[in-house]
C-alpha atoms as a PDB file:
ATOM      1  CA  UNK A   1       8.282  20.362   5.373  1.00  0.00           C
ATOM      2  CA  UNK A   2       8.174  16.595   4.062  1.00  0.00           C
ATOM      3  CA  UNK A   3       7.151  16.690   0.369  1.00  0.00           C
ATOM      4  CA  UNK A   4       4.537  13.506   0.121  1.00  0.00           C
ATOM      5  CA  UNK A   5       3.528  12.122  -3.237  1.00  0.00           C
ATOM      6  CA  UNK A   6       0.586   9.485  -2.717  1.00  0.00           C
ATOM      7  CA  UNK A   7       0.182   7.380  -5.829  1.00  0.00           C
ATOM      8  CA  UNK A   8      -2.811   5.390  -6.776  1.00  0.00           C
ATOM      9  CA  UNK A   9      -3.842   3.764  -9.976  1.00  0.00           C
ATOM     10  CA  UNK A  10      -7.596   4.867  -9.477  1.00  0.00           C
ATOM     11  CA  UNK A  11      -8.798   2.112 -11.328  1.00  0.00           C
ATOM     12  CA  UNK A  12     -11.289   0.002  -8.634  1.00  0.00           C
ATOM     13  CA  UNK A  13     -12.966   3.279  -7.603  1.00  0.00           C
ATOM     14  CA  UNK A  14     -13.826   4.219 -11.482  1.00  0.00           C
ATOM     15  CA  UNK A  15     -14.928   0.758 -12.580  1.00  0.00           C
ATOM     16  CA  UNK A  16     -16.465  -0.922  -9.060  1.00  0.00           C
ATOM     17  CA  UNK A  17     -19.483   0.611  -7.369  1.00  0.00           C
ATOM     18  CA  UNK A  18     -18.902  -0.625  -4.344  1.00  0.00           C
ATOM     19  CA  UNK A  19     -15.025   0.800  -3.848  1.00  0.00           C
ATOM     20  CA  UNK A  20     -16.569   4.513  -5.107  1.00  0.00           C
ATOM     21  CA  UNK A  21     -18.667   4.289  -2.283  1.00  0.00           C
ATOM     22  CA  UNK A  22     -16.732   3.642   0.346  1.00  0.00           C
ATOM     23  CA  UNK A  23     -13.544   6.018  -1.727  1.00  0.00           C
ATOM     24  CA  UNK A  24     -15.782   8.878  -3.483  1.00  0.00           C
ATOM     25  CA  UNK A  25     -12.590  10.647  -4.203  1.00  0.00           C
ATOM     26  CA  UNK A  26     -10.201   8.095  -4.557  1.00  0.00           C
ATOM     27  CA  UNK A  27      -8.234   6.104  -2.395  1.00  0.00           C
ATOM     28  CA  UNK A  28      -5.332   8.608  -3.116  1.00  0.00           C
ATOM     29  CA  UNK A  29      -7.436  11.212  -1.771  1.00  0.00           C
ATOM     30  CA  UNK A  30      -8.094   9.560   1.544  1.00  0.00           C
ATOM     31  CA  UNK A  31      -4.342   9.453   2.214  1.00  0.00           C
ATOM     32  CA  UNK A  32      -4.161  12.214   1.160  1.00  0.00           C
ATOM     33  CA  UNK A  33      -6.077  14.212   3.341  1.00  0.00           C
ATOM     34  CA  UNK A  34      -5.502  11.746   6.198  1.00  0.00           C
ATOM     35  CA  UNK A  35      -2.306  12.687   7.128  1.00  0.00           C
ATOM     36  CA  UNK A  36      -2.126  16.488   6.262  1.00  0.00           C
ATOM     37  CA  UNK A  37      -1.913  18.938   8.833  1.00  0.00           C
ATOM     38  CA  UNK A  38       1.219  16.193  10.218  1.00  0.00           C
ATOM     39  CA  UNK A  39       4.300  18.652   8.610  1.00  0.00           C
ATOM     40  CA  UNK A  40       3.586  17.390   5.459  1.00  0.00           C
ATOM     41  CA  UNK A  41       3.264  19.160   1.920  1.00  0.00           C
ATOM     42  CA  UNK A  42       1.008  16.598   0.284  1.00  0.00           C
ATOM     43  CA  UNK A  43      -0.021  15.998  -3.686  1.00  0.00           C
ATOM     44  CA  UNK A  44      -1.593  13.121  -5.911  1.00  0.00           C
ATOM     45  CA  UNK A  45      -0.891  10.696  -8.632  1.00  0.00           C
ATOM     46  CA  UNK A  46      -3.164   8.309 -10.578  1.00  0.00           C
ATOM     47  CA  UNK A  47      -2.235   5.900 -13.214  1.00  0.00           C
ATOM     48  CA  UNK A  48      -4.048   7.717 -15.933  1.00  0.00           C
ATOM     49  CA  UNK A  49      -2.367  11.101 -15.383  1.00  0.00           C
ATOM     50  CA  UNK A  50       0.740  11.477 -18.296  1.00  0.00           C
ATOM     51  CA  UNK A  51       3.930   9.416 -17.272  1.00  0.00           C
ATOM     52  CA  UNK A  52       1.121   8.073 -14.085  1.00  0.00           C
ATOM     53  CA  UNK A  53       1.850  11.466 -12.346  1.00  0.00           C
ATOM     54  CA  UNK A  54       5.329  10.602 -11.747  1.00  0.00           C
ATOM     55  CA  UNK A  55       7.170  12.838 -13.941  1.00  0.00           C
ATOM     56  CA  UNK A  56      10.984  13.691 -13.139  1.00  0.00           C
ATOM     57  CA  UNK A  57       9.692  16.970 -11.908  1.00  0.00           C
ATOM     58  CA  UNK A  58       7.772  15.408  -9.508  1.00  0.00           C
ATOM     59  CA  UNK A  59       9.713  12.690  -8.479  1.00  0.00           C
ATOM     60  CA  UNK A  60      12.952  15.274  -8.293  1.00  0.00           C
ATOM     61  CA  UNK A  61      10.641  17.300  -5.685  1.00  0.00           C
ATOM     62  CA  UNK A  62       9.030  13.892  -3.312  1.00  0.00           C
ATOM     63  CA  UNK A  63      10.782  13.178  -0.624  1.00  0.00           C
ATOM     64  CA  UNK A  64       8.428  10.575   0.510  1.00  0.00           C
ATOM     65  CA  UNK A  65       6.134   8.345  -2.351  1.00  0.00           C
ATOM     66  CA  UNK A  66       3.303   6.280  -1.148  1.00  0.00           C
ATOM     67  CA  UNK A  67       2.315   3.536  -3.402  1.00  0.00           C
ATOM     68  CA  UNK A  68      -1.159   2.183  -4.039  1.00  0.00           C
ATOM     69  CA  UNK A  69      -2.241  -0.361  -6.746  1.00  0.00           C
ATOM     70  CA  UNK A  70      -3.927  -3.887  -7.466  1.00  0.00           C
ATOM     71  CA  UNK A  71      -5.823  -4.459 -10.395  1.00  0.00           C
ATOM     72  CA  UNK A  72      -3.497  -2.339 -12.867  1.00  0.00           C
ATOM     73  CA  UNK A  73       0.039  -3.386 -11.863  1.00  0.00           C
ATOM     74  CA  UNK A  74       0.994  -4.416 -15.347  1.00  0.00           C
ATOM     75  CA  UNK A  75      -0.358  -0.849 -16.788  1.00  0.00           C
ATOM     76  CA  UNK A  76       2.530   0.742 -15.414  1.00  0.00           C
ATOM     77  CA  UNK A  77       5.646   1.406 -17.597  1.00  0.00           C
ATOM     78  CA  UNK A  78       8.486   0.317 -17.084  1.00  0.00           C
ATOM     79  CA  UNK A  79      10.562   3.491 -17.820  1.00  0.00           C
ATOM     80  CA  UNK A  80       8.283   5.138 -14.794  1.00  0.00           C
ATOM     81  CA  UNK A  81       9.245   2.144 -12.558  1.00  0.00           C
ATOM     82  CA  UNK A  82      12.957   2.350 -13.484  1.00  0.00           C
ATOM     83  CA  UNK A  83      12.644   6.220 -12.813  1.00  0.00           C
ATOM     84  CA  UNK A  84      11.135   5.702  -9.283  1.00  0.00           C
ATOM     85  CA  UNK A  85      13.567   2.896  -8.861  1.00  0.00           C
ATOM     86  CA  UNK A  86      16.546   5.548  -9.080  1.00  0.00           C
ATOM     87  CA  UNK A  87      14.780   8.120  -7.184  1.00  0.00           C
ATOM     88  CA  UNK A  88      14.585   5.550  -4.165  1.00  0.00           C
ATOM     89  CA  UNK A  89      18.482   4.500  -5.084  1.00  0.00           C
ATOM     90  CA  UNK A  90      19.078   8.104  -4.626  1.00  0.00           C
ATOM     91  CA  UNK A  91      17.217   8.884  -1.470  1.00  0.00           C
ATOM     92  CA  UNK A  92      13.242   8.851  -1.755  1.00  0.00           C
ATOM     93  CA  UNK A  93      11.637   7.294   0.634  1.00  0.00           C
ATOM     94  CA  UNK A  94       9.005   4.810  -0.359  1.00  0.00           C
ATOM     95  CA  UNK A  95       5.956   3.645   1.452  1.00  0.00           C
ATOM     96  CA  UNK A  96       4.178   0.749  -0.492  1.00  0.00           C
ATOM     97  CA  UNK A  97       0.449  -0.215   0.874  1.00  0.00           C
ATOM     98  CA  UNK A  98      -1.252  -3.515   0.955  1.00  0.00           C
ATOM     99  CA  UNK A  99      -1.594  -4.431  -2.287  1.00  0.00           C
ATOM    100  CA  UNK A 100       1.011  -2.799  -3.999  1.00  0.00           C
ATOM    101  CA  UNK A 101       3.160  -5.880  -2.707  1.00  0.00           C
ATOM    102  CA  UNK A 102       2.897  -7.194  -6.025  1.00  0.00           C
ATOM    103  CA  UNK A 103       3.524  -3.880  -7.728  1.00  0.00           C
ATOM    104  CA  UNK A 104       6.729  -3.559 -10.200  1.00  0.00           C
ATOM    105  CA  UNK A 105       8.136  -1.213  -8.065  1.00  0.00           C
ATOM    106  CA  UNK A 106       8.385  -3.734  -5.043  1.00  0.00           C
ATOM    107  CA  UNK A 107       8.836  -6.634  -6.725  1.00  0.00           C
ATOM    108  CA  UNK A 108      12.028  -5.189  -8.949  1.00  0.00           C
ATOM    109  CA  UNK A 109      13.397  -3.562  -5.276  1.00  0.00           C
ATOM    110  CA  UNK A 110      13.047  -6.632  -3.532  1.00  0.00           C
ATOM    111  CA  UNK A 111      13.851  -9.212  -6.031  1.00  0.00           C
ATOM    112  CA  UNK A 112      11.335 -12.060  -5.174  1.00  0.00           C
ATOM    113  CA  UNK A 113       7.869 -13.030  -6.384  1.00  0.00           C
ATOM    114  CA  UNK A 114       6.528 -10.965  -2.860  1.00  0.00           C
ATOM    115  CA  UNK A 115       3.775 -13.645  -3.503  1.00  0.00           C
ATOM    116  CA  UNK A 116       1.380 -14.820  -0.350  1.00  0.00           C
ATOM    117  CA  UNK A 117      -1.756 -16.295   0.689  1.00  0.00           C
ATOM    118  CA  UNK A 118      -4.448 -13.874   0.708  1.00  0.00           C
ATOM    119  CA  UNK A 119      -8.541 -14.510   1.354  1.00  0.00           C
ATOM    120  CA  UNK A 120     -11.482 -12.328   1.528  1.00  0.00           C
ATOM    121  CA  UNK A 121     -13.944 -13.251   4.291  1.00  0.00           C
ATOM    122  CA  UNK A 122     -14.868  -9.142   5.979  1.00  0.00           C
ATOM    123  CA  UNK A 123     -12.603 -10.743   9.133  1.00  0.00           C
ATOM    124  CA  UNK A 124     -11.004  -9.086  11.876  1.00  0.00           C
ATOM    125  CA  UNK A 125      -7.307  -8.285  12.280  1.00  0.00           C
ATOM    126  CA  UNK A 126      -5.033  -7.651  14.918  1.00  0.00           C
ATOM    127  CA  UNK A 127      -2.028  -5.727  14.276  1.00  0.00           C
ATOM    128  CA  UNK A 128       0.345  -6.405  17.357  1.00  0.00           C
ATOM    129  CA  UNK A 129       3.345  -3.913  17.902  1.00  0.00           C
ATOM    130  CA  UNK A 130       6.926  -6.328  17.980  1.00  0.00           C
ATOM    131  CA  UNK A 131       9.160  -3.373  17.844  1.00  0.00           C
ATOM    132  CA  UNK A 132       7.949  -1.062  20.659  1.00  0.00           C
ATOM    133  CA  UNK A 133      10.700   0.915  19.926  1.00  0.00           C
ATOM    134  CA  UNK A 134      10.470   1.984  16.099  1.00  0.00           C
ATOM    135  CA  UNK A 135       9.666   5.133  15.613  1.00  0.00           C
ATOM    136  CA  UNK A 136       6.608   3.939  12.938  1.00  0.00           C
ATOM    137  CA  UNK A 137       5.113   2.480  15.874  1.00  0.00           C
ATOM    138  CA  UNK A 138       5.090   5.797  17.981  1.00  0.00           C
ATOM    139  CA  UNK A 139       1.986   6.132  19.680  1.00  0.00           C
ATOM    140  CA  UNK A 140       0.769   3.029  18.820  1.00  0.00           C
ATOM    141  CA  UNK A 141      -0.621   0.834  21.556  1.00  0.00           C
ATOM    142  CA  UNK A 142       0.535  -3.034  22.104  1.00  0.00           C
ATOM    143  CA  UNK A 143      -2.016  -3.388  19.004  1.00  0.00           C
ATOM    144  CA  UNK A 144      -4.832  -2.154  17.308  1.00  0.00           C
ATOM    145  CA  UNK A 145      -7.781  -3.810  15.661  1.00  0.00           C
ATOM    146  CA  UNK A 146      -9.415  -3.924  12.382  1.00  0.00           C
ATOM    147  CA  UNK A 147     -13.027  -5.033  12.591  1.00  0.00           C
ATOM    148  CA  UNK A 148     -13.416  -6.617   8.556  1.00  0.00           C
ATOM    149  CA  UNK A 149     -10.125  -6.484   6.240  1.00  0.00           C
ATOM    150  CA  UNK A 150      -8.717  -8.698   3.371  1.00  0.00           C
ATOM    151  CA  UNK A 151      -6.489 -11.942   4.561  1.00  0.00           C
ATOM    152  CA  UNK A 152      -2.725 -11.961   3.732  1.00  0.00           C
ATOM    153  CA  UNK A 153      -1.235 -14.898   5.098  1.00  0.00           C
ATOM    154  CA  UNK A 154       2.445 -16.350   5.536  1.00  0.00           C
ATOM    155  CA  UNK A 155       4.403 -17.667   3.968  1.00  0.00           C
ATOM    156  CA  UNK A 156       5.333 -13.612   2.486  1.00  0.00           C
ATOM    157  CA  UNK A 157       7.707 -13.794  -0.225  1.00  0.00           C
ATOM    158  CA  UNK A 158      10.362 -11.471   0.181  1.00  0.00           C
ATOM    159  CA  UNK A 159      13.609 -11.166   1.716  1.00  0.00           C
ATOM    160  CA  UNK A 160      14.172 -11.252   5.458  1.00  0.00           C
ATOM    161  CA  UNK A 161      12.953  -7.727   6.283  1.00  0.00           C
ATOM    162  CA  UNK A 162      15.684  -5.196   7.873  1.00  0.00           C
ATOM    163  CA  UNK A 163      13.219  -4.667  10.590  1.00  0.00           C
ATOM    164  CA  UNK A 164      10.035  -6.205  11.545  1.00  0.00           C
ATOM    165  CA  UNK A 165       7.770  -3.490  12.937  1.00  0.00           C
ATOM    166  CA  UNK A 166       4.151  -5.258  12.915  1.00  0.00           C
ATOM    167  CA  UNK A 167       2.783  -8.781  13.026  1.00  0.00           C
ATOM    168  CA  UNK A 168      -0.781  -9.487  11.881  1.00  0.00           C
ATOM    169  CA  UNK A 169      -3.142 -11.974  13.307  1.00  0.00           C
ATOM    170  CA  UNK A 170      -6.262 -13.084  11.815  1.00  0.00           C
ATOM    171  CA  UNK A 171      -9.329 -14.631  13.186  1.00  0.00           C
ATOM    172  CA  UNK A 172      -9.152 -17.404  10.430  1.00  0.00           C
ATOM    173  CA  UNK A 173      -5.806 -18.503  12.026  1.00  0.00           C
ATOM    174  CA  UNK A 174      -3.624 -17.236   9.972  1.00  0.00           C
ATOM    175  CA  UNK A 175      -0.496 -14.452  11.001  1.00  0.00           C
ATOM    176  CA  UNK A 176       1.497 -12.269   8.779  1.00  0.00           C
ATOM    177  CA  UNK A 177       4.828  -9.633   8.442  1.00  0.00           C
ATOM    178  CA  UNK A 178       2.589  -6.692   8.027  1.00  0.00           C
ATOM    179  CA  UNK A 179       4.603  -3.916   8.660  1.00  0.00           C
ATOM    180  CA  UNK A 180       8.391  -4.021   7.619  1.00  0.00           C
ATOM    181  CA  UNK A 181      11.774  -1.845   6.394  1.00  0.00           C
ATOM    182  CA  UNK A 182      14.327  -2.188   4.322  1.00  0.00           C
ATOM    183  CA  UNK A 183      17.287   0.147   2.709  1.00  0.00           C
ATOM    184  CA  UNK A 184      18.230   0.392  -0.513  1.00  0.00           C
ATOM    185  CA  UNK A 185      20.838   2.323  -2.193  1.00  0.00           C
ATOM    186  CA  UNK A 186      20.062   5.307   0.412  1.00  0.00           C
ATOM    187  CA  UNK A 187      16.387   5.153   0.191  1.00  0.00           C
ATOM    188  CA  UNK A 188      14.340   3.416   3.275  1.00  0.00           C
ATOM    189  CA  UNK A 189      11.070   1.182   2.498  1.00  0.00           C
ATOM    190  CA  UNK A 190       8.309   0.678   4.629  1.00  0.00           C
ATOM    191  CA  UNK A 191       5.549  -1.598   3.093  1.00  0.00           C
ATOM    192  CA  UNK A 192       2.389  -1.802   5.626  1.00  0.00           C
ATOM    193  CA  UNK A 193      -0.529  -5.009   4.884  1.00  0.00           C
ATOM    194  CA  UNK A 194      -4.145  -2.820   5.368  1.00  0.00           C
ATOM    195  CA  UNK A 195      -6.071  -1.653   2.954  1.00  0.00           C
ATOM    196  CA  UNK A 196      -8.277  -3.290   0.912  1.00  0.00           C
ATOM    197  CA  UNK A 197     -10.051  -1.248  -1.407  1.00  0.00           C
ATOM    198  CA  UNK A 198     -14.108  -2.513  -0.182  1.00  0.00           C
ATOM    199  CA  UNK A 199     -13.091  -1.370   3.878  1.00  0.00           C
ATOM    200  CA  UNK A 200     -12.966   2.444   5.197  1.00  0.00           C
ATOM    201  CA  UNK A 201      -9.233   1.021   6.709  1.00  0.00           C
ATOM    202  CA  UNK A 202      -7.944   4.604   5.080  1.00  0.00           C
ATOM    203  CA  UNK A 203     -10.014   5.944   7.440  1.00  0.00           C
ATOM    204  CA  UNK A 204      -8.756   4.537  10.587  1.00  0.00           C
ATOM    205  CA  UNK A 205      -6.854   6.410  13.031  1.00  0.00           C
ATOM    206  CA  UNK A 206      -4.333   3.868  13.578  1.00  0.00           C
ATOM    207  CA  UNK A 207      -3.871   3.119  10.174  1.00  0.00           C
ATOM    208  CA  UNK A 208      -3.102   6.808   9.056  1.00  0.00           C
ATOM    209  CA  UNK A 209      -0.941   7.084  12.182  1.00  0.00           C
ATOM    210  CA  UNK A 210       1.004   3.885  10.969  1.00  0.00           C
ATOM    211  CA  UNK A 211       1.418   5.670   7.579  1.00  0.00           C
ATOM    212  CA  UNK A 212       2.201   9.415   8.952  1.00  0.00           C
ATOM    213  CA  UNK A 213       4.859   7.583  11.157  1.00  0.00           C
ATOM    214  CA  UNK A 214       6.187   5.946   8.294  1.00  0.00           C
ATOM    215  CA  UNK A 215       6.324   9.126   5.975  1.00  0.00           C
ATOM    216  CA  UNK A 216       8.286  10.813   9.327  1.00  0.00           C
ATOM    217  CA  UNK A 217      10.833   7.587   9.225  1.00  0.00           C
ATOM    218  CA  UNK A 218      11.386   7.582   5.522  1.00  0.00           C
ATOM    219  CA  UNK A 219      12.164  10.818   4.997  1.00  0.00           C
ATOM    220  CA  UNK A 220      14.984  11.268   7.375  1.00  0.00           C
ATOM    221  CA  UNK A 221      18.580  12.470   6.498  1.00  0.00           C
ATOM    222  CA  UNK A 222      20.220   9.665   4.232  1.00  0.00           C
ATOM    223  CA  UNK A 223      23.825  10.247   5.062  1.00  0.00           C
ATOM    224  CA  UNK A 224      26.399  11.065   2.636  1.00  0.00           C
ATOM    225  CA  UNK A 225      26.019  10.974  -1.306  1.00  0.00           C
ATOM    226  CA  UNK A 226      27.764   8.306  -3.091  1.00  0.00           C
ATOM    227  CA  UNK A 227      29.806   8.283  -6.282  1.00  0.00           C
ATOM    228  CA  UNK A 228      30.065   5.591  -8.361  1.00  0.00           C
ATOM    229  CA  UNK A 229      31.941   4.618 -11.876  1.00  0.00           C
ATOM    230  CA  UNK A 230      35.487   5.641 -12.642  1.00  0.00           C
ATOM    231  CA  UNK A 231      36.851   7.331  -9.664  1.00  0.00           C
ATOM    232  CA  UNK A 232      40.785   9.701 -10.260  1.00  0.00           C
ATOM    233  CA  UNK A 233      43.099   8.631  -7.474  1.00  0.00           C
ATOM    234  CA  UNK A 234      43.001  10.907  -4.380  1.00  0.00           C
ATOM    235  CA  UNK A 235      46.882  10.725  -3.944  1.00  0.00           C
ATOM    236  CA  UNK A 236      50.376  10.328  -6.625  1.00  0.00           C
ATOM    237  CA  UNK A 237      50.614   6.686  -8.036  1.00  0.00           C
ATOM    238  CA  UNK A 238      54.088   6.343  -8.028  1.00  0.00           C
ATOM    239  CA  UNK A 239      54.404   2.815  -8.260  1.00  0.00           C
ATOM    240  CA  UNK A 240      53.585   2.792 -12.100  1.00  0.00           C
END
């Protein structure tokens, strides 16, 4: 069983109308129950919760975090971002959504302003498959569609991705590195472009597939722990 923590900062669907009504329970709580019943032991986070939800308990016992924010990104501590940083270091897997591209957490693990060009106009987007062969896009068709979502356009600040999974097209023009991997320490990353808080994307079938694949990818065996500092030779020094 997977152990999924989905993390949200709650803050658009308590203070916008229009987000509550489209996320009555939170955005955390579509995720949430989007992808259960997929081998996955699932529980919740919000920003307002003591130490956001993310205590060392918690964090000791994810295996996989999701990460949602936008409007609160400088509310989170930095001791909890640290924290999650190590967990990752040591093995978490960590799926960060849309948004959450400018998130501490991202930003510090990828070391760039993860800055972009971003519009909202309701348009479509078309999420083409360009690694047929990931397991994230199993199942997946050659794309899917999204009739209205929020713009992200290139040029993506971060660093040249470990793998490039999805490429988005817009029908203002524009294209985008939408779904993509890294490794750090022994922890995999996965940040995926939908989901802005005013569209049902949480809701899409493709979209929860996308982020159920990812959990499955994430979450796989890390290889062997590391040890690190002052290390006691393994065999006589005799040359001393």
């Amino acid at each position: 069983m997977v152990k999924v923590t989905v993390w949200n900062e709650n803050v658009h669907e308590q203070t916008h109308e229009e987000v509550r009504s489209v996320y009555p329970e939170g955005i955390h709580n579509a995720i949430a129950k989007g992808i259960a019943g997929s081998g996955f032991d699932v529980r919740t986070a919000t920003l307002e919760q003591p130490e956001h939800g993310l205590t060392e308990a918690v964090l000791n016992d994810t295996d996989v975090l999701i990460w949602w924010g936008h409007m609160a990104h400088d509310k989170v501590d930095d001791a909890i971002v640290e924290r999650v940083q190590k967990r990752v270091w040591e093995g978490m897997g960590l799926i960060v959504l849309h948004s959450g591209h400018f998130s501490k957490i991202f930003k510090k693990l990828m070391g760039t302003s993860c800055d972009l060009k971003w519009r909202e106009a309701n348009e479509k987007e078309r999420i083409w498959v360009v690694d047929p062969a990931h397991p994230i896009a199993e199942g997946l068709g050659q794309y899917f569609e999204l009739k209205h979502e929020e713009m992200y356009g290139e040029h993506f600040d971060i660093p040249a991705p470990d793998e490039l999974v999805f490429i988005s097209w817009f029908e203002g023009g524009e294209v985008f590195r939408s779904g993509v991997t890294y490794h750090r320490g022994q922890g995999k990353i996965f940040y995926f472009r939908p989901g802005h808080e005013t569209h049902p994307t949480y809701y899409d079938e493709n979209v929860l597939k996308v982020i159920s694949n990812g959990v499955r990818w994430a979450a796989q065996p890390h290889g062997t722990k590391q040890y690190y500092g002052n290390h006691k030779p393994l065999e006589e020094i005799r040359s001393k």
